[in-house]
Protein backbone atom coordinates (compact mmCIF):
# COMPACT_ATOMS: atom_id res chain seq x y z
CA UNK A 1 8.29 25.70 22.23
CA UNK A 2 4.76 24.41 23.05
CA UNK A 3 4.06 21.94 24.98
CA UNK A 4 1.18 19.64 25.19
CA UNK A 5 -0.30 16.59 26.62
CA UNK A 6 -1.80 15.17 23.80
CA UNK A 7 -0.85 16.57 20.26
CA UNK A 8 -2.67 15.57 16.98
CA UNK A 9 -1.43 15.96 13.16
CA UNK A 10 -4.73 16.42 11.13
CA UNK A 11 -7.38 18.31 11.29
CA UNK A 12 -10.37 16.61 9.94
CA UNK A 13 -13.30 14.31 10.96
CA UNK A 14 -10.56 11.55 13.05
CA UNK A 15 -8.78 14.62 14.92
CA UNK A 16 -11.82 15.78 15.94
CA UNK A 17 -13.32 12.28 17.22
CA UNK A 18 -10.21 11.94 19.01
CA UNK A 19 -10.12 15.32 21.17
CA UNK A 20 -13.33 13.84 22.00
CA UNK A 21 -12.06 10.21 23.11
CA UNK A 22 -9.50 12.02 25.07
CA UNK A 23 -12.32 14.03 27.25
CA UNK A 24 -14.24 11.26 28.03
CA UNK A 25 -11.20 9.86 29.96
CA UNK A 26 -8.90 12.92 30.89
CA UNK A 27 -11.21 16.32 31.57
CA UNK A 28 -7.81 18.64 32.24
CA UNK A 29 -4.70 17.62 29.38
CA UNK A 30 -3.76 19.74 27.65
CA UNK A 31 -5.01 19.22 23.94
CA UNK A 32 -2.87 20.82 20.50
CA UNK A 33 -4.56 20.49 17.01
CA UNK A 34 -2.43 20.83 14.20
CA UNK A 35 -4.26 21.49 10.73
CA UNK A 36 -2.89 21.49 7.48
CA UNK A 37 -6.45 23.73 6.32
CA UNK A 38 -7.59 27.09 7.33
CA UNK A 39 -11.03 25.84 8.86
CA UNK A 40 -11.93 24.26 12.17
CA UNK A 41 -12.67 20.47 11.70
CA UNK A 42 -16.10 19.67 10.25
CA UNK A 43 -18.13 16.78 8.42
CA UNK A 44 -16.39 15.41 5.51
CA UNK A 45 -19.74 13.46 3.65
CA UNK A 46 -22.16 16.85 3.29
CA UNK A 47 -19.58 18.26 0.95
CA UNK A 48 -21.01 15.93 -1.85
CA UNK A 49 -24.41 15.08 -0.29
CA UNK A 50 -26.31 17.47 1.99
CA UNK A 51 -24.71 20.73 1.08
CA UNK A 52 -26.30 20.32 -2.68
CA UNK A 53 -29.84 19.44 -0.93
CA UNK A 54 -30.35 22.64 0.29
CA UNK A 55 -28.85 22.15 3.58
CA UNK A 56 -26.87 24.78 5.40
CA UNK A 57 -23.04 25.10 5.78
CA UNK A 58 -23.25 25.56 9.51
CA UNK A 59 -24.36 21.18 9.92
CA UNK A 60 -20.63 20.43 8.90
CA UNK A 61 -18.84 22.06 12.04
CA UNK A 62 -17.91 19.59 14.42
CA UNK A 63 -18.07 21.32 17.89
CA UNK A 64 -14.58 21.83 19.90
CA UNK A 65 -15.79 24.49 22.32
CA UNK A 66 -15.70 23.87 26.00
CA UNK A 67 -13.47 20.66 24.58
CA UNK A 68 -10.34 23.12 25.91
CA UNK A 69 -8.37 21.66 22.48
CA UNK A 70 -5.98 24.63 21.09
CA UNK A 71 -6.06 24.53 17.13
CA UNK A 72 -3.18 25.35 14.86
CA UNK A 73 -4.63 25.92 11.53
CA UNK A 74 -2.74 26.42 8.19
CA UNK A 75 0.19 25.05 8.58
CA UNK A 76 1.86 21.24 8.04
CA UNK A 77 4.06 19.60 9.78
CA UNK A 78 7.66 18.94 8.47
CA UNK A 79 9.42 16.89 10.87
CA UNK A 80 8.74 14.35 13.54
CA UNK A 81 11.55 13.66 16.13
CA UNK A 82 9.69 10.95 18.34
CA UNK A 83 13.15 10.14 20.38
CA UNK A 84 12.55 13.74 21.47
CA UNK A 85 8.63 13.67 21.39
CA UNK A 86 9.53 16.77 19.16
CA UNK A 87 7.46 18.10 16.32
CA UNK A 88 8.51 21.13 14.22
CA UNK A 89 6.11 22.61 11.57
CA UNK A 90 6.46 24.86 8.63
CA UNK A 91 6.38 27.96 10.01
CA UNK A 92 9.27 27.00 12.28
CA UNK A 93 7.00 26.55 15.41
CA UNK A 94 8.16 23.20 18.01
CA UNK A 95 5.71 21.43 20.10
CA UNK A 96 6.87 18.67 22.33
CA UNK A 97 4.17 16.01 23.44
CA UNK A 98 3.47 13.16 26.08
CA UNK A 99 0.95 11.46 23.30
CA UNK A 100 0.85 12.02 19.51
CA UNK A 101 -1.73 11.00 17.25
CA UNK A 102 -1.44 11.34 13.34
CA UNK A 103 -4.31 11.75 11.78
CA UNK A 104 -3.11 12.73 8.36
CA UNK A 105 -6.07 11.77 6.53
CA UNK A 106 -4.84 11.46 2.65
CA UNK A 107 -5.02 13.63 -0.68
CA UNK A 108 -6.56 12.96 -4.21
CA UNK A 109 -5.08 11.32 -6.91
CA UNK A 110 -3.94 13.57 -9.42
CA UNK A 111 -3.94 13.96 -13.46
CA UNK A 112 -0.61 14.84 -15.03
CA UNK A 113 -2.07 17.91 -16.25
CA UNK A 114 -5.07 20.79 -16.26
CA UNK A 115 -3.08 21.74 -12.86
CA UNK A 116 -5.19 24.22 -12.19
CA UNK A 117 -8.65 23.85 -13.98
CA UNK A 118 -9.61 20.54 -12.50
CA UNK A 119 -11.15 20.52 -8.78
CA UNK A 120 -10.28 17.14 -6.64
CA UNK A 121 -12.99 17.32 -4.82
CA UNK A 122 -11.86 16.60 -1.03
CA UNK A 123 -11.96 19.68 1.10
CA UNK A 124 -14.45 22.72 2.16
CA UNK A 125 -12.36 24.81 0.00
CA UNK A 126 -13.04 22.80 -2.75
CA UNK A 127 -16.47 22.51 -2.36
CA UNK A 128 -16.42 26.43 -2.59
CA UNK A 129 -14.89 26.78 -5.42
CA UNK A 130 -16.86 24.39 -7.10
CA UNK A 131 -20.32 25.84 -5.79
CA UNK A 132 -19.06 29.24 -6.97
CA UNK A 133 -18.46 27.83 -10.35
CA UNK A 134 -22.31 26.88 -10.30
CA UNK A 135 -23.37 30.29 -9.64
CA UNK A 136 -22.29 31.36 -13.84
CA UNK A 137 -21.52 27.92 -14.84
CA UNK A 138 -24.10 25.76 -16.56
CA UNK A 139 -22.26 22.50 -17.87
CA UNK A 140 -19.86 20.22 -16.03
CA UNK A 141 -17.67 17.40 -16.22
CA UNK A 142 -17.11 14.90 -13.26
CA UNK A 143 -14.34 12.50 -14.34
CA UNK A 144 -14.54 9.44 -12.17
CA UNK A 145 -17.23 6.60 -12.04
CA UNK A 146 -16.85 5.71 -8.28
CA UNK A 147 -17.87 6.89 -4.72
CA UNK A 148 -17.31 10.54 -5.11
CA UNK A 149 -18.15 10.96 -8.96
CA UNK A 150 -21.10 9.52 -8.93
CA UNK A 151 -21.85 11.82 -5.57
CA UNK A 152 -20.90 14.61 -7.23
CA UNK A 153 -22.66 14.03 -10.61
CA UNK A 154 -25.86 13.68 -8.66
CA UNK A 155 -25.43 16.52 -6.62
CA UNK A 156 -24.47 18.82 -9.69
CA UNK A 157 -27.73 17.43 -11.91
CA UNK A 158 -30.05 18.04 -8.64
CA UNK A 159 -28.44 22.13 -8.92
CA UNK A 160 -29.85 22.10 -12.36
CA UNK A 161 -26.68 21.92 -14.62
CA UNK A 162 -25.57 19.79 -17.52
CA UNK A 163 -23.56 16.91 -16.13
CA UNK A 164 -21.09 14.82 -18.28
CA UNK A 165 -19.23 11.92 -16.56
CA UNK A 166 -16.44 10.23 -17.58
CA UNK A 167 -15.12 7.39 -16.44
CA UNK A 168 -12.86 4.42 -17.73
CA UNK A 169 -15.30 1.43 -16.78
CA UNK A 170 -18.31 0.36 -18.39
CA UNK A 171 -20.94 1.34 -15.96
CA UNK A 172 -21.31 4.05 -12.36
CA UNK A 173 -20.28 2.10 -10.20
CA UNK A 174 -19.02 -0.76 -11.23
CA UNK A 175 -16.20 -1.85 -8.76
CA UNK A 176 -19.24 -1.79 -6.02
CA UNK A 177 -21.78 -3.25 -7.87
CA UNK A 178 -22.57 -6.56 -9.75
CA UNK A 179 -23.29 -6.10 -13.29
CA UNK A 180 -26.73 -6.03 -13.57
CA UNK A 181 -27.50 -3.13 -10.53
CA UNK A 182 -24.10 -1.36 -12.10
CA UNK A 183 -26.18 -1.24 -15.66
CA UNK A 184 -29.15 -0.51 -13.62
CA UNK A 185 -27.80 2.62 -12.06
CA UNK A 186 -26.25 3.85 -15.66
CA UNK A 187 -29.36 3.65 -17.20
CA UNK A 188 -31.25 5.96 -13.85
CA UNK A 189 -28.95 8.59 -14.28
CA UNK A 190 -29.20 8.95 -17.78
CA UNK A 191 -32.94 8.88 -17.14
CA UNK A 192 -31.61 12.24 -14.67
CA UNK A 193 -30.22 13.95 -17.59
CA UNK A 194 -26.36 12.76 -16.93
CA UNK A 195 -24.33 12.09 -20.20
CA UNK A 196 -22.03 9.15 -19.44
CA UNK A 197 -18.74 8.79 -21.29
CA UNK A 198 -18.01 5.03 -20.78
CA UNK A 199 -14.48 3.32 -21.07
CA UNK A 200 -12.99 6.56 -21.83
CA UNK A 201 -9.82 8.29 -20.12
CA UNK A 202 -8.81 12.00 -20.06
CA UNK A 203 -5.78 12.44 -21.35
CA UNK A 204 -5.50 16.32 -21.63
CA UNK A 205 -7.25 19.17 -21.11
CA UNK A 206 -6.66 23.13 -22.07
CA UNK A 207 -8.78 26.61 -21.96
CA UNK A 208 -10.41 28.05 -24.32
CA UNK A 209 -12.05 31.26 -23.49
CA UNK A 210 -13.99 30.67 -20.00
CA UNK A 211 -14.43 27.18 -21.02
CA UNK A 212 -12.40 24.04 -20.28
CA UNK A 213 -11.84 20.94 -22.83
CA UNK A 214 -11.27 17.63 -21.75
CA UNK A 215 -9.31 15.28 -24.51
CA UNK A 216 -10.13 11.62 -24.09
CA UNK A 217 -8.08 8.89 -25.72
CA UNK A 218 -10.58 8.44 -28.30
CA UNK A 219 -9.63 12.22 -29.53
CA UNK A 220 -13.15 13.28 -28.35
CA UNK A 221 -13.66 16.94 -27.25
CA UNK A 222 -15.91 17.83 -24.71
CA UNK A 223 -16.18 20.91 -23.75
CA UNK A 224 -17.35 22.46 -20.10
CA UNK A 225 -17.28 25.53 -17.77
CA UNK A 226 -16.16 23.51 -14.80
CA UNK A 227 -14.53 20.02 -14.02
CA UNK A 228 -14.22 18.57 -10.57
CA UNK A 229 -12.78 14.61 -9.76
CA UNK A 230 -13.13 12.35 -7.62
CA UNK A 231 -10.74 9.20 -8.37
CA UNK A 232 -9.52 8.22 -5.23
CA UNK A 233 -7.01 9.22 -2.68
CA UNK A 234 -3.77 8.37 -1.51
CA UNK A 235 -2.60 8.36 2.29
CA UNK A 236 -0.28 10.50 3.68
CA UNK A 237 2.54 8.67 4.90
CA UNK A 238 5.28 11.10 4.13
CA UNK A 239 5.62 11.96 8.11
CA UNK A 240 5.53 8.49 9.26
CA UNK A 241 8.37 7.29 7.05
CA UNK A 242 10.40 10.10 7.81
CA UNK A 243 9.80 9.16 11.76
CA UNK A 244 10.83 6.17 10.90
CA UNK A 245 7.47 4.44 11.53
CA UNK A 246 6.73 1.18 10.06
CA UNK A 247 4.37 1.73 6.52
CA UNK A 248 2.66 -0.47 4.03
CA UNK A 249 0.04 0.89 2.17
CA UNK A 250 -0.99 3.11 5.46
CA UNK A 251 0.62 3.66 8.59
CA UNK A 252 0.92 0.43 10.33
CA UNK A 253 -0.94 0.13 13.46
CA UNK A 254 -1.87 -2.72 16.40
CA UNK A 255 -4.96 -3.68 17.97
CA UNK A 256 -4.87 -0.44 20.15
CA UNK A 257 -4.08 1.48 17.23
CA UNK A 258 -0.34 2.43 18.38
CA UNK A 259 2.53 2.25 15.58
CA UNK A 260 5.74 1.33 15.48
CA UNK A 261 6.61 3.75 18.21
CA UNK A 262 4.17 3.50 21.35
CA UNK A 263 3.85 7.11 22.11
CA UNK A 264 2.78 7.26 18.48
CA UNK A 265 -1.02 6.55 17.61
CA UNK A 266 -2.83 6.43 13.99
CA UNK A 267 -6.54 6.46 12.76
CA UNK A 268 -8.59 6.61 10.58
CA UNK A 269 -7.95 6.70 6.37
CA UNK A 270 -4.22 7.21 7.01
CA UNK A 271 -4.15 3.94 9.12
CA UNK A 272 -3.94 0.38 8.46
CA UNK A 273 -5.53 -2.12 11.24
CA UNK A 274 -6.21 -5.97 11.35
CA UNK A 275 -9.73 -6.47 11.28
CA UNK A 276 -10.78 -10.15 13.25
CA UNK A 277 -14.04 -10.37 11.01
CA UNK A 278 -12.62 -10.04 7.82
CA UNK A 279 -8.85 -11.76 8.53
CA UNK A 280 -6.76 -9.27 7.08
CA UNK A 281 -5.02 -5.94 7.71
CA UNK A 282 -7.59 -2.98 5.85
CA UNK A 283 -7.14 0.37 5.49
CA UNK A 284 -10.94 2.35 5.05
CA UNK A 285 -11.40 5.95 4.24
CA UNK A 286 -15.08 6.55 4.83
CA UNK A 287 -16.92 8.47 7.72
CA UNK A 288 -17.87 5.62 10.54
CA UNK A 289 -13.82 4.59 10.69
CA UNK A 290 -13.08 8.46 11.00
CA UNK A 291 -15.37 8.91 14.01
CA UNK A 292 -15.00 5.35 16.01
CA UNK A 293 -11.12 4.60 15.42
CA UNK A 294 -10.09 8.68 15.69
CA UNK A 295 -12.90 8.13 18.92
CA UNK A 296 -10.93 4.71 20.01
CA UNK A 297 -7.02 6.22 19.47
CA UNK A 298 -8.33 9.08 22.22
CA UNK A 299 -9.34 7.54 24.40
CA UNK A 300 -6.25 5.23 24.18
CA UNK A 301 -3.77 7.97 24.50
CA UNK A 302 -5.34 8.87 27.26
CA UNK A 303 -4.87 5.79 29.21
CA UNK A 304 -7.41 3.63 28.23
CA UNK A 305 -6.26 -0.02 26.41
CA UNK A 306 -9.28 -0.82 24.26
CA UNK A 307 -8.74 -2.72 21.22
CA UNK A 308 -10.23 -1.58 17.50
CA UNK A 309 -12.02 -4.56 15.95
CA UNK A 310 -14.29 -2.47 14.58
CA UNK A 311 -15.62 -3.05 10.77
CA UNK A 312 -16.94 0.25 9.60
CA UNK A 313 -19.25 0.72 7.14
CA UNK A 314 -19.83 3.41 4.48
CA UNK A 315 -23.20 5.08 2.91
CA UNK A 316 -24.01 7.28 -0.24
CA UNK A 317 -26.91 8.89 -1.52
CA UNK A 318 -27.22 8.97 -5.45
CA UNK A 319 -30.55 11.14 -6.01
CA UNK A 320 -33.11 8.57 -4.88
CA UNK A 321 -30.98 5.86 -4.22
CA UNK A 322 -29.34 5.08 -1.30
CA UNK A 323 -26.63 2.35 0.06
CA UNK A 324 -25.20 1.24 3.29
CA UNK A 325 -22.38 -1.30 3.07
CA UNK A 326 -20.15 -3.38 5.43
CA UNK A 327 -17.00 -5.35 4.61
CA UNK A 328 -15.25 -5.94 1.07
CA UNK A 329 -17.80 -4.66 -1.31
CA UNK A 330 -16.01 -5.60 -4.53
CA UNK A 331 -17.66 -6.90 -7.60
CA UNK A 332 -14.93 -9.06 -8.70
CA UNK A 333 -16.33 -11.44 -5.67
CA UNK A 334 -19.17 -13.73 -6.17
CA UNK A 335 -22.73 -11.86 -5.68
CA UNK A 336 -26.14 -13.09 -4.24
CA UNK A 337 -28.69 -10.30 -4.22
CA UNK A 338 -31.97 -11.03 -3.09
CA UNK A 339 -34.16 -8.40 -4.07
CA UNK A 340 -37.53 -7.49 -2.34
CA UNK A 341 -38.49 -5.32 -5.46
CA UNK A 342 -35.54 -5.85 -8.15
CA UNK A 343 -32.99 -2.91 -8.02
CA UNK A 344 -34.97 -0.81 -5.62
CA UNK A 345 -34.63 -2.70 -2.67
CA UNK A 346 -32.84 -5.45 -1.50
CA UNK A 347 -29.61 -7.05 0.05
CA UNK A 348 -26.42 -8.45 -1.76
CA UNK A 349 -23.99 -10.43 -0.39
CA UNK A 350 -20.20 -10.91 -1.65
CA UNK A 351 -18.74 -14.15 -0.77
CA UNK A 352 -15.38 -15.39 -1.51
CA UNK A 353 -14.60 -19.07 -0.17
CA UNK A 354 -17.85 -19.92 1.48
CA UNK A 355 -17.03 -16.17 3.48
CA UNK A 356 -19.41 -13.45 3.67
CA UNK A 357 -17.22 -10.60 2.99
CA UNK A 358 -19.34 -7.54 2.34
CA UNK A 359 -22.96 -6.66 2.41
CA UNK A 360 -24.96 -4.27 0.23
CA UNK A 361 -27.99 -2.80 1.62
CA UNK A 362 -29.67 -1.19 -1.47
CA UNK A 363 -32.14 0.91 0.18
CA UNK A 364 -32.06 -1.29 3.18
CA UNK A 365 -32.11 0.56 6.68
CA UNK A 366 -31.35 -0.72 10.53
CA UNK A 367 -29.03 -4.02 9.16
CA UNK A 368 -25.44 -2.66 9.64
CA UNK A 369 -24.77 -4.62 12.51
CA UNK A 370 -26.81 -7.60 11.50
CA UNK A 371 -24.42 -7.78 8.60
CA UNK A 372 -21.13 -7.21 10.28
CA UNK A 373 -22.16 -10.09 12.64
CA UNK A 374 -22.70 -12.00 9.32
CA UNK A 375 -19.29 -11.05 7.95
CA UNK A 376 -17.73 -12.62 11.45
CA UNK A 377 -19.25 -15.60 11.28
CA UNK A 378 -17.09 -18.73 9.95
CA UNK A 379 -19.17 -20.36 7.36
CA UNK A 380 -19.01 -21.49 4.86
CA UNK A 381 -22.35 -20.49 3.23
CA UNK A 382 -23.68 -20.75 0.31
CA UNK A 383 -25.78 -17.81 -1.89
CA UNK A 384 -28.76 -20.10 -1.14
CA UNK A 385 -27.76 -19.83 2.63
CA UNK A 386 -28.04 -16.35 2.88
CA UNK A 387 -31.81 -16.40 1.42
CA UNK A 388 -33.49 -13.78 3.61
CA UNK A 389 -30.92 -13.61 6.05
CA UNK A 390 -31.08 -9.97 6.21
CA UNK A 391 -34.63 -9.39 5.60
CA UNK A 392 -36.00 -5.50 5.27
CA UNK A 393 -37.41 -3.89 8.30
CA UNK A 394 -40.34 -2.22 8.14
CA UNK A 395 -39.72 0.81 6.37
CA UNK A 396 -37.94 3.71 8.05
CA UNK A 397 -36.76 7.26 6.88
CA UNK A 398 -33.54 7.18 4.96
CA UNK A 399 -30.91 8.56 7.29
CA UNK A 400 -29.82 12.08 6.56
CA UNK A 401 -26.32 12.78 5.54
C-alpha cells in the first residue's frame, strides 16, 4: 500500500496543472500520479497543430521535475473506495490518500466498425501512428467536419498528402460557424487541395491490400492508405459512478470544484461546473479549462478555498486561419459578425435572448477577456449594440500553438 497526500487519476494536461496548484501552496506533500498512458503528461493541442508545422516533439512535455510528484504510468484505475480514501488499480497496486483529484479526461467516440484501421485521434500514441503512416502513405481520409477534423485535415494537406474529408454536415465547421464563414472556409480548403465529402456518413469500411475503403451511405467508395477521426469525445465517468459520485453528463462539481464527496475533487473535460457568466452548469474540453481549473482543484486540495468562475476559451489554427472563442459558440444562435475585411478578420457575436453568449474572434488577437466580460454582462443587446464593441487591436503575431 502507498500512501500519499494528494493522489490524482489522469495523466494529462489537468493532472499536470494540478501538481502545480498544489506546489504553489504546499512545497513538501507528498504527490502520486496515476496515468492510464505510457508517457509523462504533455500538451494536448500540438498533436494536431504545431507538431505538423515543423515543430519538435520535445515543446509538448509539461515539466514535473523538482515538482517531487511520483508518476504511475500504464495502468487504470479499477476501483475507488472513498469511505476508505482507498484506490486499487489494475495491476492490483492500493494507494490510500488525504486528497484525490480525478482528472479522467475522456475518450473518442467510436464507429461500430474498422476496429482497428481507423485512428481517433486523441493521444501521443496516436499521433505516432498516424505520422508513421505519412512516412509511405500518400492519401488520407479524416472523417469528421469539426474541431479536430478540420485540424487534422489541415495539418495532413500542409505534410503534402491527398486529404479527403468526410463529414455529415454541409460545410467545415458548421456547428461553430454561421453559414456564410462555414461556406467560406469549405470553399479555402478546397482552394488547399482538400476533397470534401459533404452530408455523407461512413457506414463501413474493410482492407484491401495496404489500402483502406471507407463505404458511405450513398454506396460511394473511397479508397485511402490511412484514416484518422476526430468526432468528439465522451467523458469518463465510469469511476465516479462506481464511487458513488453524483454524474450528469460529467462529474458533478461545486464552485470549489469538490464532488459529491469532499475529499473528492474534479477538473477539467471530465468535470461539469456552473459558470456565473453564462447561467448554466458547462462541461468544456479544450486547453485553457485543462490548465486553470486542473491549476484551481490544486491548489484547493491543498487548502486553499478559491472558487472556479472561470469561462475558458478555446483556439485553432486551420492553415492561415486562426480563431479564438469564448462562451457558447453555436451556430444555431443568432449571429452578428462585424467584419473589418469580410471573412478574414473580424468579430461575431452569438446572442440568444438579448445575451451575449459566445464570441468569435476570426483572426482577432488580445480580446479574450474583453469578450468574457461581454458574455457577463446582463443586457439585453441588440446585434446593432455590439457594433465595434470588440474592435481589432493593432495587429499582433498570431499566438503559437
Amino acid at each position: 500500500m502507498t500512501n500519499y497526500q494528494y493522489l490524482i487519476i489522469g495523466g494529462g494536461m489537468t493532472a499536470a496543472a494540478a501538481v502545480d496548484g498544489i506546489r504553489e501552496v504546499d512545497a513538501t506533500g507528498s504527490i502520486g500520479l496515476i496515468g492510464a498512458e505510457p508517457d509523462a503528461p504533455y500538451d494536448r493541442p500540438p498533436l494536431s497543430k504545431a507538431l505538423w508545422k515543423g515543430k519538435p516533439l520535445d515543446i509538448i512535455w509539461r515539466k514535473m521535475e523538482n515538482k517531487k510528484v511520483k508518476l504511475h504510468l500504464g495502468r487504470a484505475v479499477k476501483e475507488i473506495v472513498p469511505t476508505q480514501k482507498r484506490v486499487v488499480d489494475d495491476q492490483g497496486d492500493v494507494f490510500t490518500y488525504k486528497e484525490l483529484l480525478l482528472a479522467t479526461g475522456g475518450r473518442p467516440r467510436r464507429l461500430p466498425f474498422g476496429e482497428d484501421e481507423i485512428i481517433y485521434f486523441r493521444t501521443l500514441s496516436d499521433y505516432r501512428r498516424l505520422r508513421a503512416l505519412t512516412e509511405t502513405g500518400r492519401r488520407f481520409a479524416v472523417i469528421g467536419g469539426g474541431f479536430i477534423g478540420s485540424e487534422l485535415a489541415a495539418a495532413l494537406a500542409l505534410n503534402g498528402k491527398e486529404v479527403v474529408m468526410i463529414f455529415p454536415g454541409k460545410d467545415v465547421g458548421d456547428r461553430l460557424f454561421p453559414q456564410p464563414l462555414a461556406q467560406f472556409v469549405s470553399n479555402y480548403y478546397k482552394q488547399k487541395g482538400v476533397e470534401l465529402v459533404a452530408g455523407e456518413k461512413i457506414i463501413g469500411l474493410e482492407r484491401r491490400g495496404n489500402q483502406r475503403v471507407l463505404k458511405t451511405g450513398t454506396n460511394r467508395e473511397i479508397a485511402v492508405d490511412g484514416v484518422v477521426a476526430g468526432v468528439g469525445i465522451e467523458p469518463n465517468v465510469e469511476l465516479a459512478k462506481l464511487a458513488g459520485l453524483n454524474v450528469e453528463n460529467g462529474i458533478i462539481v461545486e464552485e470549489f470544484l469538490r464532488t459529491s464527496h469532499p475529499e473528492i475533487h474534479a477538473a477539467g473535460d471530465v468535470a461539469a461546473f456552473y459558470n456565473p457568466a453564462l447561467g448554466k452548469r458547462i462541461r468544456v474540453e479544450h486547453e485553457d479549462n485543462a490548465n486553470s481549473m486542473g491549476r484551481l482543484a490544486g491548489r484547493n486540495m491543498a487548502g486553499k478555498s478559491e472558487p472556479y468562475h472561470h469561462l475558458p476559451f478555446f483556439y485553432s489554427d486551420m492553415f492561415d486561419l486562426g480563431y479564438e472563442a469564448v462562451g457558447e459558440v453555436d451556430s444555431r444562435l443568432e449571429t452578428f459578425p462585424y467584419w473589418k475585411r469580410p471573412n478574414e478578420e473580424g468579430v461575431i457575436y452569438y446572442l440568444q435572448n438579448g445575451r451575449v453568449r459566445g464570441v468569435l474572434l476570426w483572426n482577432v488577437w488580445e480580446q479574450v477577456e474583453a469578450a468574457r466580460q461581454l458574455i457577463a454582462e446582463p443586457g439585453p443587446f441588440t446585434g446593432k449594440d455590439l457594433k465595434g464593441r470588440l474592435p481589432a487591436k493593432t495587429p499582433s503575431p498570431k499566438p503559437v500553438s
